[in-house]
C-alpha atoms as a PDB file:
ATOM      1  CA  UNK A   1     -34.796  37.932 -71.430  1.00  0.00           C
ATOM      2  CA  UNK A   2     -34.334  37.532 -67.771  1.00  0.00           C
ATOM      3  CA  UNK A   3     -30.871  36.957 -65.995  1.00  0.00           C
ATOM      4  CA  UNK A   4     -29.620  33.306 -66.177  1.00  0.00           C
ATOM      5  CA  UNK A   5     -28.093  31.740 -62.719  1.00  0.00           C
ATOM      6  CA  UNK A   6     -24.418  31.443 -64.365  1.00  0.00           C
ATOM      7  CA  UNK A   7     -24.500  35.092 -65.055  1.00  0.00           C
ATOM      8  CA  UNK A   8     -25.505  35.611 -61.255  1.00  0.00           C
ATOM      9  CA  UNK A   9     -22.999  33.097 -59.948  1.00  0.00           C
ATOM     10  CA  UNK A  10     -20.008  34.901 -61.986  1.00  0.00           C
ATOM     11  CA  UNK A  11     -20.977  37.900 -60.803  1.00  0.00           C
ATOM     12  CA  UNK A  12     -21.032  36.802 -57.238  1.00  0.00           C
ATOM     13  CA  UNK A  13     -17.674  35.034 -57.645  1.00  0.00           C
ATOM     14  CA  UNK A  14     -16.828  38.608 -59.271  1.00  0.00           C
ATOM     15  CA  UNK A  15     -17.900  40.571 -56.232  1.00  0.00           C
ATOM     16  CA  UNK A  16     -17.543  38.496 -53.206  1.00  0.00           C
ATOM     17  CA  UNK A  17     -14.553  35.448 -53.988  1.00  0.00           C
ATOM     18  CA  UNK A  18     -11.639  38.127 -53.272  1.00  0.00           C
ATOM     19  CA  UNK A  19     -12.471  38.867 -49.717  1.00  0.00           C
ATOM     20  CA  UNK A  20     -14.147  35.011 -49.337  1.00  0.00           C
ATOM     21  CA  UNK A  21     -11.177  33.899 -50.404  1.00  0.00           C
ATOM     22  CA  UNK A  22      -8.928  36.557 -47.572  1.00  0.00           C
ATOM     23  CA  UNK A  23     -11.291  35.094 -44.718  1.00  0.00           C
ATOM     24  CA  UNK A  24     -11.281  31.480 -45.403  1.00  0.00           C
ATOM     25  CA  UNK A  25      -6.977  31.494 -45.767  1.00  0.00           C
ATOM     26  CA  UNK A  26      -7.168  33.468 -42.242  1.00  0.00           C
ATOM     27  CA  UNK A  27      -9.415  30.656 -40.896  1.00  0.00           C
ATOM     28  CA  UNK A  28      -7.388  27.281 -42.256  1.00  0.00           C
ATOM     29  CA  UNK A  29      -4.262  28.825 -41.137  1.00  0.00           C
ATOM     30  CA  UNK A  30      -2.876  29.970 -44.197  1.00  0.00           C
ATOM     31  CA  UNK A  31      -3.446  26.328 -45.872  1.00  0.00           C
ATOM     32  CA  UNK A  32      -3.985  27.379 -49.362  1.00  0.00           C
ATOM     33  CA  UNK A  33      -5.749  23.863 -50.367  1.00  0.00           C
ATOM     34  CA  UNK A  34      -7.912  23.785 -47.705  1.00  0.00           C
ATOM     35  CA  UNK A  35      -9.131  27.248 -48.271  1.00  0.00           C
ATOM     36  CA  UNK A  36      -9.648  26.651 -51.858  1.00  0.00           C
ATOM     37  CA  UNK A  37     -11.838  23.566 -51.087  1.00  0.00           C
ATOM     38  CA  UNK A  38     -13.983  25.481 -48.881  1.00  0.00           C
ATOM     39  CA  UNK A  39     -14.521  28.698 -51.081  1.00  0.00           C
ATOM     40  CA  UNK A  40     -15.430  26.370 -53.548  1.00  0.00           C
ATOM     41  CA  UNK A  41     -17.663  24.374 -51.138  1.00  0.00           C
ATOM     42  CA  UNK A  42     -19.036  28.160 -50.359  1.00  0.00           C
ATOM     43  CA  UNK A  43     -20.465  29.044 -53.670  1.00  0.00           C
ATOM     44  CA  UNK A  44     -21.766  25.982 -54.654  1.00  0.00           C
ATOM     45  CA  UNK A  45     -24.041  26.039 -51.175  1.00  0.00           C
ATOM     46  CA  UNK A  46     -24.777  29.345 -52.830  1.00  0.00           C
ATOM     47  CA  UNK A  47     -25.502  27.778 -56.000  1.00  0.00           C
ATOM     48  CA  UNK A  48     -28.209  25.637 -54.400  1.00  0.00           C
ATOM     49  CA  UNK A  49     -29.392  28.475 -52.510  1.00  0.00           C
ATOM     50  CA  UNK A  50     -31.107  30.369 -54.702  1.00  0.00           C
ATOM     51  CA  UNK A  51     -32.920  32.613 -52.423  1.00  0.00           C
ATOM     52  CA  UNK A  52     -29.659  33.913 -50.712  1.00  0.00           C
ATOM     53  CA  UNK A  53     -28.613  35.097 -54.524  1.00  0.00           C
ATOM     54  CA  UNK A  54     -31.890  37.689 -54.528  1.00  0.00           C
ATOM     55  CA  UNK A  55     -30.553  39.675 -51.591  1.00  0.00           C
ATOM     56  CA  UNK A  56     -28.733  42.492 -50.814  1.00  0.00           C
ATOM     57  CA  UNK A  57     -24.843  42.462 -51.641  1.00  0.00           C
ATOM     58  CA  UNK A  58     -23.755  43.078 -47.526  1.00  0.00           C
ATOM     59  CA  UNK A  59     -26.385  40.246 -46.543  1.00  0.00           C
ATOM     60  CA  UNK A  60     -25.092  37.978 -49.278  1.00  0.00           C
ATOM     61  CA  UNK A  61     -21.599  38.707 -48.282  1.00  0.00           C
ATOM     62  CA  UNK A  62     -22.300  37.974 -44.354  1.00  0.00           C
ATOM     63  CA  UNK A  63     -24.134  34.726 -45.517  1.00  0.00           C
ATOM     64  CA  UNK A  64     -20.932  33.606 -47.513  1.00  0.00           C
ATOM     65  CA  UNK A  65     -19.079  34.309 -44.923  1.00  0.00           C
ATOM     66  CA  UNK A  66     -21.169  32.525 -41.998  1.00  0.00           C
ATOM     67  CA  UNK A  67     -21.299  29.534 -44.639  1.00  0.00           C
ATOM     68  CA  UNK A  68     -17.591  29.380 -44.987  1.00  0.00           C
ATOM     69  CA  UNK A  69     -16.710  29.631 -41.212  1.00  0.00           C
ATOM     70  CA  UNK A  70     -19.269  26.564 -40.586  1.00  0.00           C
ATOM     71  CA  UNK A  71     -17.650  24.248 -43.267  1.00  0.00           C
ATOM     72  CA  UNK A  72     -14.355  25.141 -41.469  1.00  0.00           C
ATOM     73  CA  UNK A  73     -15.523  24.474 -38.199  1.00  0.00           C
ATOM     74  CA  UNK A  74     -17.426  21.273 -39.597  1.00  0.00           C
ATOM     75  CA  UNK A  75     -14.096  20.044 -40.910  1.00  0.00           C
ATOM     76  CA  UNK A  76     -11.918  20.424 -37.953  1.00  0.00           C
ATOM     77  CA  UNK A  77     -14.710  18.788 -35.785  1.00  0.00           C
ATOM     78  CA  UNK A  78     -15.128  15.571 -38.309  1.00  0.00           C
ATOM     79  CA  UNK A  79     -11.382  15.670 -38.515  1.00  0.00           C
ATOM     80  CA  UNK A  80     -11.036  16.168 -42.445  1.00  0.00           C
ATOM     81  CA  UNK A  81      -8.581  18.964 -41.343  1.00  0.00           C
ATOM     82  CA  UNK A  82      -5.808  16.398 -40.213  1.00  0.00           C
ATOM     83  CA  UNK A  83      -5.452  15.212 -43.730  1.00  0.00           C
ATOM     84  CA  UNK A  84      -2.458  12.860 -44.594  1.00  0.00           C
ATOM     85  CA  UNK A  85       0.450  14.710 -45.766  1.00  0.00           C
ATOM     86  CA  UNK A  86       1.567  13.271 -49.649  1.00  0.00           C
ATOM     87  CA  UNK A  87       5.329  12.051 -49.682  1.00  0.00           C
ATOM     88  CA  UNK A  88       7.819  11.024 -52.008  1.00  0.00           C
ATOM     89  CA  UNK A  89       8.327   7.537 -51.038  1.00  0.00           C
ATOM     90  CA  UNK A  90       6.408   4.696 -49.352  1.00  0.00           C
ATOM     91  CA  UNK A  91       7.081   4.699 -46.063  1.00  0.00           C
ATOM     92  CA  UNK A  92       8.273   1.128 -44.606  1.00  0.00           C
ATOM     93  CA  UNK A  93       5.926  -1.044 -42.795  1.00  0.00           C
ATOM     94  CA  UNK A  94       6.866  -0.858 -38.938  1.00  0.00           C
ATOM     95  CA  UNK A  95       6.790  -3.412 -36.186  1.00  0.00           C
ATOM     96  CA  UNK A  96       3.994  -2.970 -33.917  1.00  0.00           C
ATOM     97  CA  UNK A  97       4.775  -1.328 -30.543  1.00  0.00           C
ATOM     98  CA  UNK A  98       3.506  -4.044 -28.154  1.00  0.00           C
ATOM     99  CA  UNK A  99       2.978  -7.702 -29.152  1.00  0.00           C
ATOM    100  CA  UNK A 100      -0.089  -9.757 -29.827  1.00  0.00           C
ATOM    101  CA  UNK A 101      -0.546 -10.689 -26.234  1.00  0.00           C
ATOM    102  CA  UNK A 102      -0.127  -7.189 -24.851  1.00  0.00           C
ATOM    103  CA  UNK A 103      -2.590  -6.157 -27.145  1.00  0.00           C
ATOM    104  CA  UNK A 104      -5.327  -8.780 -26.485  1.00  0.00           C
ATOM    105  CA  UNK A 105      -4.699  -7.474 -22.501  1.00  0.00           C
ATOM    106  CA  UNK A 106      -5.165  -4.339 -23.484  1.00  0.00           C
ATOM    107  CA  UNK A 107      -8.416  -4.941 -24.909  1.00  0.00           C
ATOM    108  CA  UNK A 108      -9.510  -6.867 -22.724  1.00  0.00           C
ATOM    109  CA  UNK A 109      -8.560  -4.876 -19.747  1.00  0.00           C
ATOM    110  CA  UNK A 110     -10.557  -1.840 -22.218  1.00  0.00           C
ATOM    111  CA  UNK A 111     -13.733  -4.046 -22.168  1.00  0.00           C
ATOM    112  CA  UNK A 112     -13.655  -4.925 -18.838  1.00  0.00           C
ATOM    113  CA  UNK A 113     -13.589  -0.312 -17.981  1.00  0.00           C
ATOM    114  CA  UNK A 114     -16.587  -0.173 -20.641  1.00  0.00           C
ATOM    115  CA  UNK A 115     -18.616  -2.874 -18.695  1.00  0.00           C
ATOM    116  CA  UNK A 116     -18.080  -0.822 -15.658  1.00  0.00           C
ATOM    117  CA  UNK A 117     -19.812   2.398 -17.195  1.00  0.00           C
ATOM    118  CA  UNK A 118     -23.431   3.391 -17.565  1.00  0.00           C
ATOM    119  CA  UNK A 119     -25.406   1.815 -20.337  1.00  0.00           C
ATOM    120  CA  UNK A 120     -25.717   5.264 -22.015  1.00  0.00           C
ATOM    121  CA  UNK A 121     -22.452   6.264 -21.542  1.00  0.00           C
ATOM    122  CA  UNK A 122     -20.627   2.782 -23.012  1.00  0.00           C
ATOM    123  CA  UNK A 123     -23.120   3.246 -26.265  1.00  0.00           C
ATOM    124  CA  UNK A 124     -21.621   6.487 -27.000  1.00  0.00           C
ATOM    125  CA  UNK A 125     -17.807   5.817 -25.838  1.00  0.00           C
ATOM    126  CA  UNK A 126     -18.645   2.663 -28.343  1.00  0.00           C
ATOM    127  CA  UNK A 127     -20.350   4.261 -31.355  1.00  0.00           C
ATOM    128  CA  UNK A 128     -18.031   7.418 -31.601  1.00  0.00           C
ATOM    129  CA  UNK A 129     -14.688   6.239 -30.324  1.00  0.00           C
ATOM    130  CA  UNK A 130     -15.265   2.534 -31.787  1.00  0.00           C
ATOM    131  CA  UNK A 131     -17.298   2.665 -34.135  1.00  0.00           C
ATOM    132  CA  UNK A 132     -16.252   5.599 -36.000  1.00  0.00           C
ATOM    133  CA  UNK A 133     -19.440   7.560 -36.121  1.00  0.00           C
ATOM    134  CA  UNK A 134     -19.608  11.413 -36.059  1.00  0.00           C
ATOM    135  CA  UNK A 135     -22.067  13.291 -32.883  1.00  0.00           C
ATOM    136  CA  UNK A 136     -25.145  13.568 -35.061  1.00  0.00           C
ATOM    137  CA  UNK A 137     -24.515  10.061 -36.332  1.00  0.00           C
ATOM    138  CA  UNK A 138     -24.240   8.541 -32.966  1.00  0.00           C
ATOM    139  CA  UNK A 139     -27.260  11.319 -32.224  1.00  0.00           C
ATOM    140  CA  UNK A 140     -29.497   9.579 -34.740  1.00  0.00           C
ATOM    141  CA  UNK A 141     -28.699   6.145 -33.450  1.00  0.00           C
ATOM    142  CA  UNK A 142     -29.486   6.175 -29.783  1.00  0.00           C
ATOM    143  CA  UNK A 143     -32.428   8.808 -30.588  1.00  0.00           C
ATOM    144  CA  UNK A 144     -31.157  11.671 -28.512  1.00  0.00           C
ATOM    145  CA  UNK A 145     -29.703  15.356 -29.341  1.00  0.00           C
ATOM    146  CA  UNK A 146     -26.451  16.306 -29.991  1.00  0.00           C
ATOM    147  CA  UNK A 147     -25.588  18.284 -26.927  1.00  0.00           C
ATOM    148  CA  UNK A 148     -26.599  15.000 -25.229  1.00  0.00           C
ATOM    149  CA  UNK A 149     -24.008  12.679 -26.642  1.00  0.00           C
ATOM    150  CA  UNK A 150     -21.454  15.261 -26.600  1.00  0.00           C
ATOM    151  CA  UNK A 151     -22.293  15.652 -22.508  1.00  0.00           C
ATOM    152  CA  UNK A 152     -22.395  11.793 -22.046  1.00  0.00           C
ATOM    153  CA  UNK A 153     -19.362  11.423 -23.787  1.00  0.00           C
ATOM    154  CA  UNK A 154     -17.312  13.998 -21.870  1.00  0.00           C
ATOM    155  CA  UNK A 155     -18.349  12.138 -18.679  1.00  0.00           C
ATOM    156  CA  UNK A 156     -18.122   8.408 -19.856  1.00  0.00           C
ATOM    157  CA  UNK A 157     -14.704   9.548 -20.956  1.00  0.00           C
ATOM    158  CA  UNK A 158     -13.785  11.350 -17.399  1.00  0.00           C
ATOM    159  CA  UNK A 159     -14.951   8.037 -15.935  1.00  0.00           C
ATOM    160  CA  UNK A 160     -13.676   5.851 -18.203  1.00  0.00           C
ATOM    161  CA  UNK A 161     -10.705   7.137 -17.010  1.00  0.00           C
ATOM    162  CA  UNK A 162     -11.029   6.662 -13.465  1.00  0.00           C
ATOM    163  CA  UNK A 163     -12.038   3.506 -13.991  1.00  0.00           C
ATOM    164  CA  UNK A 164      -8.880   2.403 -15.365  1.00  0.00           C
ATOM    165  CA  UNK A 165      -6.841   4.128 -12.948  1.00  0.00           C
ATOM    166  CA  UNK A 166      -8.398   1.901 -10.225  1.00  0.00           C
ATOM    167  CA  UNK A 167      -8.009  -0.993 -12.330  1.00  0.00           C
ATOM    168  CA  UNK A 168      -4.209   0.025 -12.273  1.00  0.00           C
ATOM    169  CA  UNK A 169      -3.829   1.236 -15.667  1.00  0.00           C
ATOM    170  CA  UNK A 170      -1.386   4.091 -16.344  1.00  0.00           C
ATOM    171  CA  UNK A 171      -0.603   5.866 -19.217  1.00  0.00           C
END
């Protein structure tokens, strides 16, 4: 009767969750929720990985570990990390800061920067900052890599920015 993959996932919880577990709380910052989600993310990536459950305990280990550091770093890129803290109460509904007419301006006066920009740098200022999507998202979209929107993005920003500053815009 051969082994059965609960017995193997116990025992790898058994051998390697205590240490995981050490790494990941280093990692979040101490944030004991956050490093319980991703342990638990951790071994069920292991789970579905059969073939890193055949190897050796130090390579198993290091593969834990590598897994767990990417989910962090995953998180604090998407911005899961900056979770909304739970309180007691409802918190009151607060007047807006400008008024309906300074905001219309200010989008306008926003629209008016993006026209100014390249037509590859507005798409990516648009699809990440506006319309919400991740790098690989936006990636998949416009059919280019990663590194690529992340570059154009840097610069559309930087000139974004000096675009607005000659339109007179400072904040």
């Amino acid at each position: 009767m051969g082994v059965s993959s609960s017995d193997v996932m116990i025992a790898l919880h058994a051998e390697h969750a205590q240490p995981l577990w050490g790494f990941v709380l280093r990692l979040t910052g101490g944030d004991r929720s956050r490093a319980e989600d991703v342990v638990q993310e951790t071994f069920l990536r292991a789970w579905r990985s059969p073939q890193v459950l055949t190897g050796t305990s130090g390579g198993v280990r290091a593969w834990l570990f590598t897994v767990a550091r990417h989910i962090v770093i995953d998180e604090w890129r998407s911005g899961r990390s900056r979770r909304e803290l739970p309180t007691a109460e409802i918190p009151e509904p607060r007047e807006p800061a400008g008024s309906a007419t300074d905001d219309l301006l200010e989008g306008w006066l926003v629209a008016d920067a993006l026209a100014r920009l390249s037509a590859e740098h507005r798409d990516v200022v648009v699809l990440c900052y506006y319309g919400g999507c991740s790098v690989a998202e936006a990636a998949r979209r416009l059919g280019i890599p990663e590194g690529t929107v992340k570059s154009r993005t840097f610069y559309a920003l930087r000139q974004l920015r000096l675009v607005l500053q000659e339109m007179g815009v400072t904040r």
